[in-house]
Protein backbone atom coordinates (compact mmCIF):
# COMPACT_ATOMS: atom_id res chain seq x y z
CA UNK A 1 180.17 132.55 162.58
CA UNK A 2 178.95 129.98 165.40
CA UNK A 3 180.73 129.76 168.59
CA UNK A 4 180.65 126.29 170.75
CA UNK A 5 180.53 126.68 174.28
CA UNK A 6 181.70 123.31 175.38
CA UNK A 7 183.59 121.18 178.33
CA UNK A 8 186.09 118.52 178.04
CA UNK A 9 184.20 115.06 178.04
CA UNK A 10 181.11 116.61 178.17
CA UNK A 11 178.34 115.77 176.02
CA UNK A 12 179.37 118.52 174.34
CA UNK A 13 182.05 116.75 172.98
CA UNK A 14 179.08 115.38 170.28
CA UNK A 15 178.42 119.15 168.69
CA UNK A 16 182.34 119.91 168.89
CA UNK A 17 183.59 116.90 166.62
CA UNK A 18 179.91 117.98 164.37
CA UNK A 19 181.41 121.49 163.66
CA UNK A 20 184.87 120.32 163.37
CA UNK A 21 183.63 117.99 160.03
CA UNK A 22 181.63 120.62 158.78
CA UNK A 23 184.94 122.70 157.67
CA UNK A 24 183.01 125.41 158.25
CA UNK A 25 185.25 128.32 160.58
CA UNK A 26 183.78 128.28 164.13
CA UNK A 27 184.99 129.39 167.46
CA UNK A 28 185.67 126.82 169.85
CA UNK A 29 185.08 128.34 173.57
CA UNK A 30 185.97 126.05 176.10
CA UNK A 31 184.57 126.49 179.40
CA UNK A 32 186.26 125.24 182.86
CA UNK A 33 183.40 123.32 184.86
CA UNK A 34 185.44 122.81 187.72
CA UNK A 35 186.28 126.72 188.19
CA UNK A 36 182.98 127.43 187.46
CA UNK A 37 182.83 129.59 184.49
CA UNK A 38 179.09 127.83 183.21
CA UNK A 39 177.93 130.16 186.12
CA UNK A 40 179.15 133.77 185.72
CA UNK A 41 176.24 136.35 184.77
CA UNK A 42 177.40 136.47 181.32
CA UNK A 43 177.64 132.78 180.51
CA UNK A 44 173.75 131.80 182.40
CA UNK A 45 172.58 134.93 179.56
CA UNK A 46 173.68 132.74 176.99
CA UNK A 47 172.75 129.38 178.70
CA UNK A 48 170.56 130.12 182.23
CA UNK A 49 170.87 126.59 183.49
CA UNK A 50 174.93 127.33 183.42
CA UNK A 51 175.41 123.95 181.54
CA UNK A 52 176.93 123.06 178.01
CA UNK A 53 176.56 122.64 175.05
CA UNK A 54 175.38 126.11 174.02
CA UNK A 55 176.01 127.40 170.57
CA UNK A 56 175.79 131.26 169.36
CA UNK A 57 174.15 131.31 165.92
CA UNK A 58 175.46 133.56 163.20
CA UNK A 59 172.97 136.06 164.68
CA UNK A 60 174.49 136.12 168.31
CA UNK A 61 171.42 134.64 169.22
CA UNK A 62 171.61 131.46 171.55
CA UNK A 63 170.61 128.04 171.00
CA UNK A 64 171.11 125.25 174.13
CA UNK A 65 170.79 121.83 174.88
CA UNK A 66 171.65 118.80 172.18
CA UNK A 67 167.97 117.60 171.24
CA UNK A 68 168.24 121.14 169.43
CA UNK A 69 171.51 121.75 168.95
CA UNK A 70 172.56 118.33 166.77
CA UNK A 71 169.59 118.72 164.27
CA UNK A 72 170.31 122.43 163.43
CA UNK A 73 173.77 121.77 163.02
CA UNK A 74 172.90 118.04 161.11
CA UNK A 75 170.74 120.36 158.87
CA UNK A 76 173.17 122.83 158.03
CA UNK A 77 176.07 120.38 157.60
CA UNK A 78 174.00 117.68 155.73
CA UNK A 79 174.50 115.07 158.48
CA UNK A 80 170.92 115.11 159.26
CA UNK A 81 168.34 112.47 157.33
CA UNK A 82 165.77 114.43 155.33
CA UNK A 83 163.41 111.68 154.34
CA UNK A 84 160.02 112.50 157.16
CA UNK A 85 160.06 108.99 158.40
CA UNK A 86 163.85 108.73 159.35
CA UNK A 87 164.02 112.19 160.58
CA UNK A 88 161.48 111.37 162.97
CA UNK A 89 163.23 108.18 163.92
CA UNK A 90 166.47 110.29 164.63
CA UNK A 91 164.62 112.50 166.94
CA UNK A 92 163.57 109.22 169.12
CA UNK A 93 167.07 108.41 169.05
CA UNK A 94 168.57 111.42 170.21
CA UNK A 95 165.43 111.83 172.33
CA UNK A 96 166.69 108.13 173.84
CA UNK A 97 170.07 109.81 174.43
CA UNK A 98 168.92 113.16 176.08
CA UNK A 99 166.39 112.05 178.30
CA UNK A 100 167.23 108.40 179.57
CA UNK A 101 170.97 107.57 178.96
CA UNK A 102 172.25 111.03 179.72
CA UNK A 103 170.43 111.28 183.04
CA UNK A 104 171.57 108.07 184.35
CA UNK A 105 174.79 108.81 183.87
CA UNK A 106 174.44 111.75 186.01
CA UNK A 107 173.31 109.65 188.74
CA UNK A 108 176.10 108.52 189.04
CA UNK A 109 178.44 111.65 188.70
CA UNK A 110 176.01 113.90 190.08
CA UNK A 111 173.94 111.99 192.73
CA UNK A 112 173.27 115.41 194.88
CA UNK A 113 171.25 116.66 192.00
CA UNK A 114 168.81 114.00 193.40
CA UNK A 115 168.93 113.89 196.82
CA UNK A 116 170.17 116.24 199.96
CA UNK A 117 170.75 113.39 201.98
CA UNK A 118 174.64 112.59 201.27
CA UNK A 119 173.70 109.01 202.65
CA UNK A 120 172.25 107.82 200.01
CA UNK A 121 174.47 109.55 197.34
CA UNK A 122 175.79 105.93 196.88
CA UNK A 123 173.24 103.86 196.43
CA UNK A 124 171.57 106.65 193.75
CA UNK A 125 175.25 105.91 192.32
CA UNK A 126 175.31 102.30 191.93
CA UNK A 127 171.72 101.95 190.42
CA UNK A 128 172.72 105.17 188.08
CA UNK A 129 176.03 102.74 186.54
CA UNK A 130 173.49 99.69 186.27
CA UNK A 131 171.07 101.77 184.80
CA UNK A 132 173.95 103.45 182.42
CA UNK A 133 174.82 100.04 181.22
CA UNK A 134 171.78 98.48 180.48
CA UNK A 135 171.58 101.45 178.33
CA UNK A 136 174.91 100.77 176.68
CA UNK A 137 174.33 97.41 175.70
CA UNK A 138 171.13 98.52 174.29
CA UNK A 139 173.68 101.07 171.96
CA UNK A 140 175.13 98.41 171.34
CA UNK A 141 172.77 96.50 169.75
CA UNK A 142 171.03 99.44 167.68
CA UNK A 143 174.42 99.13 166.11
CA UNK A 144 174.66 95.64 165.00
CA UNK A 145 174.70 94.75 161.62
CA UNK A 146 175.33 98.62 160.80
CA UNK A 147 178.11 101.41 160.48
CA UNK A 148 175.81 103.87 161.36
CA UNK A 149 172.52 104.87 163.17
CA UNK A 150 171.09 106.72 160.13
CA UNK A 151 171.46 105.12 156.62
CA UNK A 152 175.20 107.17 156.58
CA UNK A 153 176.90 108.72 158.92
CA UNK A 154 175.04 111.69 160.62
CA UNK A 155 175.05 113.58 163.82
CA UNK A 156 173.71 110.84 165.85
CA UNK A 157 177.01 108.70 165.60
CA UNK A 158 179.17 111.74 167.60
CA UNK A 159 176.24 111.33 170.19
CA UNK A 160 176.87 108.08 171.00
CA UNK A 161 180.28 107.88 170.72
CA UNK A 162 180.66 110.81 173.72
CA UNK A 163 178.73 107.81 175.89
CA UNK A 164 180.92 105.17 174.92
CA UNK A 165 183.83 107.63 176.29
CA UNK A 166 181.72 107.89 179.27
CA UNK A 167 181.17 104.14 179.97
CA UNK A 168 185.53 103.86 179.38
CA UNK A 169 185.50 106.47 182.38
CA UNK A 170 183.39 104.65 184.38
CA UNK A 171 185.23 101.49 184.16
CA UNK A 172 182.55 99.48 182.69
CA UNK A 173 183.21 96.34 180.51
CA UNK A 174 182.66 98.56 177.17
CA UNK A 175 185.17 96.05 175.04
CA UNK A 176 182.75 93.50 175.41
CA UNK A 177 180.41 95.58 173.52
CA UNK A 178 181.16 94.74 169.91
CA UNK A 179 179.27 96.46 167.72
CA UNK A 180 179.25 99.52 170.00
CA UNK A 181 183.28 99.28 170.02
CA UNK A 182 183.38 98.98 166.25
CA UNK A 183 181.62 102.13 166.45
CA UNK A 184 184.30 103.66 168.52
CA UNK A 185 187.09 102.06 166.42
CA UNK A 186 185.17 104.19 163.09
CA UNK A 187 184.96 107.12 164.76
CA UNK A 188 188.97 107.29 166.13
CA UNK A 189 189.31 107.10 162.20
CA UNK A 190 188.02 110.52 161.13
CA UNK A 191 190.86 112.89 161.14
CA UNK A 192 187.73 115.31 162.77
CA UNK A 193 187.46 112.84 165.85
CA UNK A 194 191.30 112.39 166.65
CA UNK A 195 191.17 116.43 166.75
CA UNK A 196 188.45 116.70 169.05
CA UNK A 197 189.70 113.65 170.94
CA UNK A 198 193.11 115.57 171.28
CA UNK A 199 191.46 119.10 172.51
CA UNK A 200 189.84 117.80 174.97
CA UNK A 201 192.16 115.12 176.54
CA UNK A 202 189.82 111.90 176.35
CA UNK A 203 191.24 108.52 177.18
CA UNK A 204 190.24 105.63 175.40
């Protein structure tokens, strides 16, 4: 059986509402941030950068981070594209996700990650939400004119819609984002989503 190591509103949240669809039995382990259970001795075995998602394969065996995470679990669950050519444009997207939109939203919750000098924590800040928004509107218009980012619905939609929660957080204008909050409206529509949504106590 998998397990999920996750965290409220985390991009986690992308993998959890994944494995809730499936219908497949998992185990849900949630893991408090704050109190900082991502860095006890047994957690950084599974996981040694003490972050989430990590998921335990049926083996015990550990597999982090969502570039690998989403496609083995989109493979197993048949949310994944399995034509060569659209795979390999689902990788660039979730390539897009974990290495440019992901980061600049941790410049803004996470400036000392970048610099020592508390000084400039704000201005690292303000150019991470510019940055973060630029990047949403570009979301939003990889969405227009379609329901989903793959020719149906696969594990690239949850991804996007745990940034869209993000942007809500943040304050930024996200309702002016049409296509992106059409995206958000189909999602709140899966019974799978309102469960996840529930668990972990976003506000949209």
């Amino acid at each position: 059986m998998l397990t999920l190591f996750y965290a409220p509103g985390a991009c986690s949240m992308a993998a959890h509402i994944v494995l809730e669809e499936s219908g497949e039995k998992y185990q849900a382990q949630r893991m408090d941030l704050a109190k900082g259970e991502q860095k006890t001795a047994e957690y950084l075995k599974i996981h040694p950068l003490g972050r989430v998602p990590a998921l335990k394969l049926d083996d015990g065996s550990p597999l982090t981070e969502n570039t690998a995470i989403l496609p083995y679990l989109g493979k197993r669950f048949g949310l994944w594209p399995t034509d060569p050519i659209k795979e390999a444009l689902a990788l660039s997207v979730i390539g897009f996700f974990a290495s440019s939109v992901h980061p600049a939203h941790g410049h803004i919750g996470r400036p000392e990650r970048y610099t020592a000098d508390a000084a400039a924590h704000s201005g690292i800040q303000a150019m991470g939400k510019r940055t973060f928004h630029e990047y949403m509107t570009q979301i939003d218009a990889m969405y227009a004119g379609r329901e989903w980012l793959s020719d149906k619905y696969s594990v690239l939609d949850p991804y996007a819609f745990v940034f869209y929660t993000w942007g809500v957080k943040r304050g930024l204008p996200m309702a002016e984002l049409r296509n992106y909050t059409a995206l958000k409206d189909r999602m709140l529509q899966r019974p799978a989503v309102q469960r996840v949504v529930a668990d972990e106590g976003v506000k949209l």
